[in-house]
C-alpha atoms as a PDB file:
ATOM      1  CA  UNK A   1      42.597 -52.500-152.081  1.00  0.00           C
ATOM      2  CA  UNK A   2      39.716 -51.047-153.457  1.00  0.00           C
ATOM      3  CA  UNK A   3      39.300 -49.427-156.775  1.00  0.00           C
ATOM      4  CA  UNK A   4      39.230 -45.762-156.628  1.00  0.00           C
ATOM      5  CA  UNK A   5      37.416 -43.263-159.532  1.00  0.00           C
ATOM      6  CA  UNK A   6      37.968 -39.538-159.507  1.00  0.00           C
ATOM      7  CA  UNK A   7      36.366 -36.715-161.292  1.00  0.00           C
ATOM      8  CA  UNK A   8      36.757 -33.124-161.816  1.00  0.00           C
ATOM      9  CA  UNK A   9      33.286 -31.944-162.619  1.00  0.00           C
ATOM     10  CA  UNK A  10      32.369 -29.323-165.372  1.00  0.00           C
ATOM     11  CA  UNK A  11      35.822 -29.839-166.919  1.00  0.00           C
ATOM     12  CA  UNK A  12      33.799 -30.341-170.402  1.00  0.00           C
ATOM     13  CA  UNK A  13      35.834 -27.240-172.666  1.00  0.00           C
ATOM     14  CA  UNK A  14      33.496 -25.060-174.242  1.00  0.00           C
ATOM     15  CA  UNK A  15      29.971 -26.476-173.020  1.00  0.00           C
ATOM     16  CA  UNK A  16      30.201 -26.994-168.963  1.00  0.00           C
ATOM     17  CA  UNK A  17      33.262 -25.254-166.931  1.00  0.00           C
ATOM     18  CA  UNK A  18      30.554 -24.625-164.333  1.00  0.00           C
ATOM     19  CA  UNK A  19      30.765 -21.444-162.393  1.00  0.00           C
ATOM     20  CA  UNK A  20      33.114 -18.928-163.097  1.00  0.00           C
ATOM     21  CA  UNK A  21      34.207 -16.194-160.283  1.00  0.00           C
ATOM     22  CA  UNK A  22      37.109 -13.676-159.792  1.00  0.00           C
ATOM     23  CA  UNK A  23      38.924 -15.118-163.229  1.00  0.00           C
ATOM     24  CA  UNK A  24      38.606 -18.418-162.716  1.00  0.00           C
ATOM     25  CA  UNK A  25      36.536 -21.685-163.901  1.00  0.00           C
ATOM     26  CA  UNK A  26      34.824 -24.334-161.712  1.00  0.00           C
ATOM     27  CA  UNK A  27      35.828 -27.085-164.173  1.00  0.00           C
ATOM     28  CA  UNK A  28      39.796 -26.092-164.103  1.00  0.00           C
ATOM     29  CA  UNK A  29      40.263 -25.412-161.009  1.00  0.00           C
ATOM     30  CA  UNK A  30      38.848 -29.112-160.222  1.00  0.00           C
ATOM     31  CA  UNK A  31      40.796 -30.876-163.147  1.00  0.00           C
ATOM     32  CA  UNK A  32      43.870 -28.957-161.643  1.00  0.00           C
ATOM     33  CA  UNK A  33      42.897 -30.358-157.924  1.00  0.00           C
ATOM     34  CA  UNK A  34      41.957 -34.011-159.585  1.00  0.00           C
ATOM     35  CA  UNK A  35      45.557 -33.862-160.648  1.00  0.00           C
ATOM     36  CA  UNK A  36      46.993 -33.007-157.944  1.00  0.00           C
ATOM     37  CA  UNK A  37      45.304 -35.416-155.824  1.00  0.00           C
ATOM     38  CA  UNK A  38      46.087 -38.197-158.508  1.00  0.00           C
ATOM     39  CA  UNK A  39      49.840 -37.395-158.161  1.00  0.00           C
ATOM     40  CA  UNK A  40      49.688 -37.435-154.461  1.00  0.00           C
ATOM     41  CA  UNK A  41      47.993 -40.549-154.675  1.00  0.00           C
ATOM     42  CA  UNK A  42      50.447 -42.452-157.286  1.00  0.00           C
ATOM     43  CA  UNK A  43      53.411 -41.702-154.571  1.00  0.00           C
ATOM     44  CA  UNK A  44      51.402 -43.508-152.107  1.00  0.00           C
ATOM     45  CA  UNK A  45      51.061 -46.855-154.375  1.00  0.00           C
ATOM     46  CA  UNK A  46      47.571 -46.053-155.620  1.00  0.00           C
ATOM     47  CA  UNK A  47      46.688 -45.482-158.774  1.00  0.00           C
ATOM     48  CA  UNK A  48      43.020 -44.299-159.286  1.00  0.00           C
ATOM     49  CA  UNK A  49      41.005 -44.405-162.593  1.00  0.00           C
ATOM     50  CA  UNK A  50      40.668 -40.595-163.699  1.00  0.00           C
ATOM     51  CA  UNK A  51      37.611 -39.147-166.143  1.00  0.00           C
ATOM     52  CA  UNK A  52      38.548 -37.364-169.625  1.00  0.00           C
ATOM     53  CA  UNK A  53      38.173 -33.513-169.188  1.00  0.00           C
ATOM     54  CA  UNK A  54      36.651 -33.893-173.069  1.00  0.00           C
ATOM     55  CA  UNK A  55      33.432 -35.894-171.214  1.00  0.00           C
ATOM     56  CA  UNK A  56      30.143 -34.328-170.113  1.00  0.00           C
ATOM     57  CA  UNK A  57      29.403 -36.226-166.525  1.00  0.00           C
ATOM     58  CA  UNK A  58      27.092 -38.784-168.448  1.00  0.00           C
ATOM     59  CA  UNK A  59      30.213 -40.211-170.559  1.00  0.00           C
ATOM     60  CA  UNK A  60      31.996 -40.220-167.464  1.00  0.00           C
ATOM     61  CA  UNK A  61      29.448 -42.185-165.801  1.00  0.00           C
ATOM     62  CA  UNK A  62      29.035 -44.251-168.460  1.00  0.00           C
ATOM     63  CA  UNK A  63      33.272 -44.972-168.715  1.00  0.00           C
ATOM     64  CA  UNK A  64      33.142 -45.373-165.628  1.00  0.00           C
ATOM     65  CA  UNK A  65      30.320 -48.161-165.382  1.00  0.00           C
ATOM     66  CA  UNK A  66      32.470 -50.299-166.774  1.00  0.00           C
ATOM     67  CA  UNK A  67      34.972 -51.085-164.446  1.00  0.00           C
ATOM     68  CA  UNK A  68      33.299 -49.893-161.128  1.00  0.00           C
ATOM     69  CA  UNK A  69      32.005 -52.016-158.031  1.00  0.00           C
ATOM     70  CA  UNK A  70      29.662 -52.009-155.291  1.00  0.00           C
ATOM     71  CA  UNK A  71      32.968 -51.332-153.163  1.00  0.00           C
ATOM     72  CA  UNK A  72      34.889 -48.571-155.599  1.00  0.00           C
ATOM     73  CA  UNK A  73      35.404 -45.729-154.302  1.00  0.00           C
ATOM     74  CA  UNK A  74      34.234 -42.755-156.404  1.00  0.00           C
ATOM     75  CA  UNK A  75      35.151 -39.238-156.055  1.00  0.00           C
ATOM     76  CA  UNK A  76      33.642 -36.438-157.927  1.00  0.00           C
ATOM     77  CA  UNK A  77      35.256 -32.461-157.336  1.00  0.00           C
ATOM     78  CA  UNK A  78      33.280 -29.286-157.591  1.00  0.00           C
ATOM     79  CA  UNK A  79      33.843 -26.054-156.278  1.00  0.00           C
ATOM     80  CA  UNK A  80      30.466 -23.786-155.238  1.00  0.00           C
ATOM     81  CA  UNK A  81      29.338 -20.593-156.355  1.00  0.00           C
ATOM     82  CA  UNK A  82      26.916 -17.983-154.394  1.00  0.00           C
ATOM     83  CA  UNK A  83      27.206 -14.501-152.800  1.00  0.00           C
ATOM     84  CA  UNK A  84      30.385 -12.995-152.157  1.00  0.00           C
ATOM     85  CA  UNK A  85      29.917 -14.047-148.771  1.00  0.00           C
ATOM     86  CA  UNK A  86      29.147 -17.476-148.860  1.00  0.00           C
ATOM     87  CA  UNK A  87      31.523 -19.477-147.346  1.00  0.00           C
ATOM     88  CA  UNK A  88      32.485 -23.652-146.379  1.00  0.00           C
ATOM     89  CA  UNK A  89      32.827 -26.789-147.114  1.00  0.00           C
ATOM     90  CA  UNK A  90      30.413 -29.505-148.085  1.00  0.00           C
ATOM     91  CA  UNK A  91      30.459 -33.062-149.082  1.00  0.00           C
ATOM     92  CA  UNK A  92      27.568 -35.092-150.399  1.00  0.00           C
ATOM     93  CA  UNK A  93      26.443 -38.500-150.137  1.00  0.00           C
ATOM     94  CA  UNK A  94      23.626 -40.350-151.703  1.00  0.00           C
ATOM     95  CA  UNK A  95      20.345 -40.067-149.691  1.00  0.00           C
ATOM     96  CA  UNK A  96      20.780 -43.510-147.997  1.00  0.00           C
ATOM     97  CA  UNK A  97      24.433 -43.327-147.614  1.00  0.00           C
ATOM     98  CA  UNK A  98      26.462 -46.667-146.362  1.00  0.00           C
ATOM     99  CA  UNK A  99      28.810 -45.801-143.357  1.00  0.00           C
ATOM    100  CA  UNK A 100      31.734 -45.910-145.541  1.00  0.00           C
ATOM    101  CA  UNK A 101      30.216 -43.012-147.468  1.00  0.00           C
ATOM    102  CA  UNK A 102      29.408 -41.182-144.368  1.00  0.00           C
ATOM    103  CA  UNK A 103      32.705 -41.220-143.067  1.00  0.00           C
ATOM    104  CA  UNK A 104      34.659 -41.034-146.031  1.00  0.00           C
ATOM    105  CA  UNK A 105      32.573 -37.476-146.424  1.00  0.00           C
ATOM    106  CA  UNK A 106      33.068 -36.427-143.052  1.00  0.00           C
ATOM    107  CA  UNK A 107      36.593 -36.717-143.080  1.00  0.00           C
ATOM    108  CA  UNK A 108      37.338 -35.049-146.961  1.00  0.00           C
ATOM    109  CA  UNK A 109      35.246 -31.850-145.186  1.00  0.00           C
ATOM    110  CA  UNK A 110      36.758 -32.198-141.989  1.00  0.00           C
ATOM    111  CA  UNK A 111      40.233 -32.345-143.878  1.00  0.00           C
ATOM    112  CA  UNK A 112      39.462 -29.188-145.982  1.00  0.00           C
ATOM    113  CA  UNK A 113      37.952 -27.364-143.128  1.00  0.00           C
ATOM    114  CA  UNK A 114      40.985 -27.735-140.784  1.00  0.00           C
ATOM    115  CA  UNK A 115      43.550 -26.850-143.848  1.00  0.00           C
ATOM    116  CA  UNK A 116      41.583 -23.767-145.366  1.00  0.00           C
ATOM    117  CA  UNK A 117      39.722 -22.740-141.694  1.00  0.00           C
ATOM    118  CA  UNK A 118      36.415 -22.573-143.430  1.00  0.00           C
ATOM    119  CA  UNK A 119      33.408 -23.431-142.037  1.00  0.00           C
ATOM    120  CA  UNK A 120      31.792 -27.212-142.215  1.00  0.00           C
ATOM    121  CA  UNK A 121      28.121 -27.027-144.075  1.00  0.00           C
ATOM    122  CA  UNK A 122      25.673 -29.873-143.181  1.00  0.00           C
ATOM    123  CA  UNK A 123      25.400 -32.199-140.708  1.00  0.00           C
ATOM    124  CA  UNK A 124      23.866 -36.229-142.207  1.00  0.00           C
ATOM    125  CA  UNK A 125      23.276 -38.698-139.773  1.00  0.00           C
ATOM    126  CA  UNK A 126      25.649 -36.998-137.214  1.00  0.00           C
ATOM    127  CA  UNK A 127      28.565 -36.160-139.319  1.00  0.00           C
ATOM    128  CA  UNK A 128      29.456 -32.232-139.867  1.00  0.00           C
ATOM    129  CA  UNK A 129      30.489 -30.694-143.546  1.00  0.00           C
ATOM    130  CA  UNK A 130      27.963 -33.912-144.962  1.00  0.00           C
ATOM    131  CA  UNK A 131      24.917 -33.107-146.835  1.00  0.00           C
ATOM    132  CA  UNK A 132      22.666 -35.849-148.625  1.00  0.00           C
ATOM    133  CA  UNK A 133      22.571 -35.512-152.198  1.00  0.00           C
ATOM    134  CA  UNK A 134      18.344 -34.081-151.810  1.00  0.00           C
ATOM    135  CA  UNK A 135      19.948 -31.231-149.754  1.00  0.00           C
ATOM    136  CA  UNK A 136      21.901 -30.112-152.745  1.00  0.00           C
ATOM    137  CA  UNK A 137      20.451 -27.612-154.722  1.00  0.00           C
ATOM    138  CA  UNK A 138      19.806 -29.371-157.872  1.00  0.00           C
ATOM    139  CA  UNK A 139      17.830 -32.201-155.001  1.00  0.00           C
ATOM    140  CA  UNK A 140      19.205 -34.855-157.113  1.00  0.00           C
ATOM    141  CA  UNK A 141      22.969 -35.470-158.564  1.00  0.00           C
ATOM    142  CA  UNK A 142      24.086 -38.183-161.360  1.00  0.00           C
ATOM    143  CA  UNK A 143      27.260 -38.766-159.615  1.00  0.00           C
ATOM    144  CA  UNK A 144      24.817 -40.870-157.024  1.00  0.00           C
ATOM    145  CA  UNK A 145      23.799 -43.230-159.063  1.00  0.00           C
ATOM    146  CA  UNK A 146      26.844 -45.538-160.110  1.00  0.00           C
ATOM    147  CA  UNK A 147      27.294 -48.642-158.134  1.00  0.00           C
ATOM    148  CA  UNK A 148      29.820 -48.435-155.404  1.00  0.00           C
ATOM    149  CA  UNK A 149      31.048 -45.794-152.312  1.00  0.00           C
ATOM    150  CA  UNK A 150      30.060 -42.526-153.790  1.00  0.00           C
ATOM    151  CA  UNK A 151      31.466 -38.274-152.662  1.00  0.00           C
ATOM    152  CA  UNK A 152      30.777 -35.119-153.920  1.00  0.00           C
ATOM    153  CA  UNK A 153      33.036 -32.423-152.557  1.00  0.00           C
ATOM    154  CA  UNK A 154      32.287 -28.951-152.822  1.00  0.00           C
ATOM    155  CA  UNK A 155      35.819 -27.834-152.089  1.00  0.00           C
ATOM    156  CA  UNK A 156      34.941 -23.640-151.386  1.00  0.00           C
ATOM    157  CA  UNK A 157      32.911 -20.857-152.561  1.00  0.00           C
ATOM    158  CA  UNK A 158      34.761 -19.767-155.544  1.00  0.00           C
ATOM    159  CA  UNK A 159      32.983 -17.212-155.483  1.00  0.00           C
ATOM    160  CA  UNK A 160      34.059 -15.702-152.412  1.00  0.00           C
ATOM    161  CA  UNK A 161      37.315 -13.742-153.173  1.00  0.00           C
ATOM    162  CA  UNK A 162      39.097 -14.482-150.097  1.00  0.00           C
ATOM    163  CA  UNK A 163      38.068 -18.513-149.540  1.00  0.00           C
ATOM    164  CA  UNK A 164      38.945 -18.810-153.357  1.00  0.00           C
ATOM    165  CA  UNK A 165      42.529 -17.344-152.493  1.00  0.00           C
ATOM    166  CA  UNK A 166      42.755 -19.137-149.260  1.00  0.00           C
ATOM    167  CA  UNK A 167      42.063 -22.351-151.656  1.00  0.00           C
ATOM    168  CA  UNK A 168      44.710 -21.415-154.141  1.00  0.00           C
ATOM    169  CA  UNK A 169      47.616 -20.765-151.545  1.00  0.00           C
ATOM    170  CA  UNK A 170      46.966 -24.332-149.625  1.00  0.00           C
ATOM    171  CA  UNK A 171      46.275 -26.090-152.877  1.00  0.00           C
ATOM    172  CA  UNK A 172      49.074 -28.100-153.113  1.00  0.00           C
ATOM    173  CA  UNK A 173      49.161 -29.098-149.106  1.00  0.00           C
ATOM    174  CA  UNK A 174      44.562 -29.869-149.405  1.00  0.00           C
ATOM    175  CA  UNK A 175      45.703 -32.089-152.452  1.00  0.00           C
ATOM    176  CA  UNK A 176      48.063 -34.191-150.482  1.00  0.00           C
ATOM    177  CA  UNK A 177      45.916 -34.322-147.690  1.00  0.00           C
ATOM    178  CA  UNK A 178      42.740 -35.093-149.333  1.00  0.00           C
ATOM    179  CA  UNK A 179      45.308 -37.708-151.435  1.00  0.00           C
ATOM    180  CA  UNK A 180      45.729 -39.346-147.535  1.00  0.00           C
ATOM    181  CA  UNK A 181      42.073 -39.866-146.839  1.00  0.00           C
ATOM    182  CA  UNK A 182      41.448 -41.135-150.003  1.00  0.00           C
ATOM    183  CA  UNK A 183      44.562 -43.854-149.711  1.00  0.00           C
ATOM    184  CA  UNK A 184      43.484 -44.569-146.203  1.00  0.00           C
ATOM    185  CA  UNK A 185      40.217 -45.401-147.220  1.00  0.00           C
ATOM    186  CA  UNK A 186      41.040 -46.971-150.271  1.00  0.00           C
ATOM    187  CA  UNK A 187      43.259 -49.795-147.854  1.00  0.00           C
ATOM    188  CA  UNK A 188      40.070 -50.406-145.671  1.00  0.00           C
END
């Protein structure tokens, strides 16, 4: 089985929470969907390594370093932010993704799309709701560079009111079903 890593990002209190929309903060609702997903994932025999909500992303990278390999899987959750309007689901991969990482992606947006009916954003090398990491809007993310299978979901557009409460009503079902692709891949 291969090691997996998860990460809620902007979960650092008082410094990073990320985007904040309609009440709510990027970093918590991703520590509350890391959870989740970790308790999903314990009831189906794995038991992933999880980041400290107290650590900026370079202490988790650097925590992390130390037990990863070039076949770990690691995870790292976000939710986006934009116009009221703006709406899907995106996961990103490094800019020379391995196949693994490709479908792994594919099927975490393919898996939120079908559960909250938002639309897939992206299409890498053939696979819908995947976006390389220069296609993000920061063009380059930290989470790529540790040494193994790495994901960035963007969950939903918090800041849409309606995808945001869409999210919160299915948030128990996405967690066990994003806990399923992560266990199935996890076994491969």
């Amino acid at each position: 089985m291969r090691k997996l890593f998860i990460s809620a990002g902007h979960t650092r209190k008082g410094t990073d929470s990320g985007a904040v929309a309609h009440g709510y903060k990027e970093g918590d609702l991703a520590a509350a969907l890391r959870d989740k997903i970790v308790g999903e994932l314990k009831l189906l025999g794995v038991v992933p390594i999880v980041d400290d909500d107290k650590n900026a992303l370079v202490q988790t990278i650097n925590a992390f370093k130390a037990h990863i390999s070039p076949t770990a899987i690691l995870v790292d959750i976000h939710f986006n932010a934009g116009g009221e309007v703006a709406s899907g689901t995106e996961t990103f991969v490094p800019n020379t993704p391995s196949q693994f990482e490709l479908d792994l992606a594919a099927e975490i947006s393919e898996s939120i799309h079908e559960m909250m009916g938002v639309k897939l954003r992206g299409l890498a090398y053939g696979k819908e709701g995947v976006k390389t990491e220069n296609q993000s809007a920061r063009g380059s993310l930290g989470w790529m560079r540790l040494t193994g299978e790495n994901v960035l979901m963007e969950v939903c557009f918090m800041s849409n009111k309606k995808e945001l409460e869409t999210y919160l009503f299915n948030e128990t079902k996405l967690a066990k079903r994003i806990a399923l692709v992560l266990a199935t891949f996890a076994n491969r």
